[in-house]
Protein backbone atom coordinates (compact mmCIF):
# COMPACT_ATOMS: atom_id res chain seq x y z
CA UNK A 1 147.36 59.17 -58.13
CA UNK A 2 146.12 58.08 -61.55
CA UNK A 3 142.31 59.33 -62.38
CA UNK A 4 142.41 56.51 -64.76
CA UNK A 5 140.80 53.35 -64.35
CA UNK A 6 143.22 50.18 -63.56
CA UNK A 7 146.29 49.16 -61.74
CA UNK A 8 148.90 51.43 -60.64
CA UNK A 9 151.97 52.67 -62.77
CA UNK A 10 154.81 51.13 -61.68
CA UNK A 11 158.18 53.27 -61.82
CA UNK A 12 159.61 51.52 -64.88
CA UNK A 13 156.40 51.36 -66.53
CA UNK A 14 156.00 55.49 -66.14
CA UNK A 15 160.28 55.37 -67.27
CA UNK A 16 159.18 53.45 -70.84
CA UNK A 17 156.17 56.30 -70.88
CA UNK A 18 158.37 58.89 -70.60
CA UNK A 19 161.27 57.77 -73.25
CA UNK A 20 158.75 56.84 -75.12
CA UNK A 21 157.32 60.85 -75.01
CA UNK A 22 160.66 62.23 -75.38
CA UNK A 23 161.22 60.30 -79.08
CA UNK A 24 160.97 63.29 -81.39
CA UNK A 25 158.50 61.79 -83.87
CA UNK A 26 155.99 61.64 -81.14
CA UNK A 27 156.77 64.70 -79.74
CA UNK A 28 156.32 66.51 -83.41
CA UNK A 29 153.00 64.58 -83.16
CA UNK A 30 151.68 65.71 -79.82
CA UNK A 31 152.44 69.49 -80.69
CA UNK A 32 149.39 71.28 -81.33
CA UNK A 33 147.44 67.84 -81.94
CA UNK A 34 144.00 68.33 -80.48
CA UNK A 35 142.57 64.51 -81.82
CA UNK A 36 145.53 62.22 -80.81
CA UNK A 37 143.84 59.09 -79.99
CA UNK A 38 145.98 57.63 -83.14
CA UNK A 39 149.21 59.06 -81.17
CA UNK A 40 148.43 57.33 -77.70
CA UNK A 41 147.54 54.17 -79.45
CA UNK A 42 150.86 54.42 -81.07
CA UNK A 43 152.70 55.06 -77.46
CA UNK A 44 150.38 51.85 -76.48
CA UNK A 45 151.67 49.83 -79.49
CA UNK A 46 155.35 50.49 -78.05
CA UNK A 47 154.71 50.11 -74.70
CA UNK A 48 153.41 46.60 -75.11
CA UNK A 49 156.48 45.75 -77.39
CA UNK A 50 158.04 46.26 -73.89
CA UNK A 51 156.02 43.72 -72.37
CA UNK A 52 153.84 46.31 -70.79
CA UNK A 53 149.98 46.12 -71.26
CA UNK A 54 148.32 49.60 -71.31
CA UNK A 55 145.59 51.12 -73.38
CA UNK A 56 145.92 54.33 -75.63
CA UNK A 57 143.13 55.71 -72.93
CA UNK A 58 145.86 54.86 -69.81
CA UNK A 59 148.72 56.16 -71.92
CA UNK A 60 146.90 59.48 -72.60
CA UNK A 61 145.74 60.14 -68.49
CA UNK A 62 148.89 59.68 -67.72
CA UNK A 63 150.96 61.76 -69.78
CA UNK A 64 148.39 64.37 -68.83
CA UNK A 65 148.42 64.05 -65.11
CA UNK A 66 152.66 63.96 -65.37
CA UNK A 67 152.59 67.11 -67.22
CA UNK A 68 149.58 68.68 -64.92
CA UNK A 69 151.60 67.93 -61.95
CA UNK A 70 154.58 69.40 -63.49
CA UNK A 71 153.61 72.57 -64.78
CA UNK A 72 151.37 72.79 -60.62
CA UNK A 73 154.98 72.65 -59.82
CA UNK A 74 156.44 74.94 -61.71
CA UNK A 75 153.95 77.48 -60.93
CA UNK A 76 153.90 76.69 -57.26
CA UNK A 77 158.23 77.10 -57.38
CA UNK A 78 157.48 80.40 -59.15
CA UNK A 79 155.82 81.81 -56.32
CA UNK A 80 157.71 80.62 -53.33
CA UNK A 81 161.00 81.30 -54.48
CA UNK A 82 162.80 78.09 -53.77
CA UNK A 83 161.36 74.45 -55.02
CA UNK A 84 159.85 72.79 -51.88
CA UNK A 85 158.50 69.70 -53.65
CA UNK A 86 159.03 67.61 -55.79
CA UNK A 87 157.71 64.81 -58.17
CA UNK A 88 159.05 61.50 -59.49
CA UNK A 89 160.28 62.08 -62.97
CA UNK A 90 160.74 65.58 -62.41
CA UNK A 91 163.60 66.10 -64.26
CA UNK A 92 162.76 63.47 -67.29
CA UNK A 93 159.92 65.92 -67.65
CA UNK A 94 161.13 68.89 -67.37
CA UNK A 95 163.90 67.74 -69.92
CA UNK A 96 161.50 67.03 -72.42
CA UNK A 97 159.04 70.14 -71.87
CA UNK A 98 161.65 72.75 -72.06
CA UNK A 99 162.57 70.63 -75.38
CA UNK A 100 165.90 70.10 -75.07
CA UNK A 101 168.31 69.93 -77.94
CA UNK A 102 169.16 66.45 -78.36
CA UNK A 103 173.01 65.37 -77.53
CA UNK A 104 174.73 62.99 -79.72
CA UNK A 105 173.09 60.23 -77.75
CA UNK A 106 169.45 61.01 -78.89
CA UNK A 107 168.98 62.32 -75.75
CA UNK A 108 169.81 66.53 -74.47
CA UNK A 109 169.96 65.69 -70.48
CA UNK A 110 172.41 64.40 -69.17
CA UNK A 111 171.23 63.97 -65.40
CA UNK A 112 168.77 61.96 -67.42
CA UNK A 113 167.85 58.22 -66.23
CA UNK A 114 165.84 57.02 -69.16
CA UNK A 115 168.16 55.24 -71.23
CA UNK A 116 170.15 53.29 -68.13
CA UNK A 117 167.02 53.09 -66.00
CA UNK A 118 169.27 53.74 -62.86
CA UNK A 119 169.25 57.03 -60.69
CA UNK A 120 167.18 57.32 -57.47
CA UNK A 121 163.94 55.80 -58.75
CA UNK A 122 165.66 52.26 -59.01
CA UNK A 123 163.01 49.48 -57.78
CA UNK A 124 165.71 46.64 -57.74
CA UNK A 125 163.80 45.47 -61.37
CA UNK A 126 166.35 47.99 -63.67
């Protein structure tokens, strides 16, 4: 699924991605940045404060490919009518695209899984 080189994502490593994304700092960063190595290396710095071990490069191909295969989705629901598929992380994604207003929790959704790491996605490892 990843066009980057290396090992797979695993579920909670793609979960720390994505609360990482949805901090408001790095969003404000990511808006209209067009060089944002500095930004990925940043995501990279926090990742690996979480014990996992990815590269700015890794960081950057994925958030790319989660938001390509989001807004494929969206698109593709637009024209059929009714959502036929789905993709992991849909809604933490969608949350954060659509920009949310933030509840008094630092987070706006509250279907939202990326603060208790539980919902569907659980891998036994939350």
């Amino acid at each position: 699924n990843d066009t980057g080189a290396g090992k797979h994502w695993s579920d909670n490593e793609v979960r720390a991605l994505i609360n990482i994304w949805s901090d408001e700092k790095i969003q404000q960063m990511l808006e209209g940045a067009t060089r944002n190595k500095e930004i990925f290396e940043e995501i990279a710095r926090r990742l690996m404060k979480r014990g996992i071990d990815r590269d700015w490069k890794q960081c950057r191909t994925k958030y790319k490919n989660l938001k390509y295969e989001y807004r494929a989705l969206q698109k593709e629901n637009e024209h059929l009518g009714n959502p036929r598929r789905k993709m992991r992380f849909y809604d933490e994604v969608d949350c954060i695209l659509r920009r949310q207003p933030l509840g008094t929790s630092g987070w706006g959704c509250e279907s939202s899984s990326l603060l208790s790491g539980t919902k569907n996605f659980s891998d036994g490892s939350a």
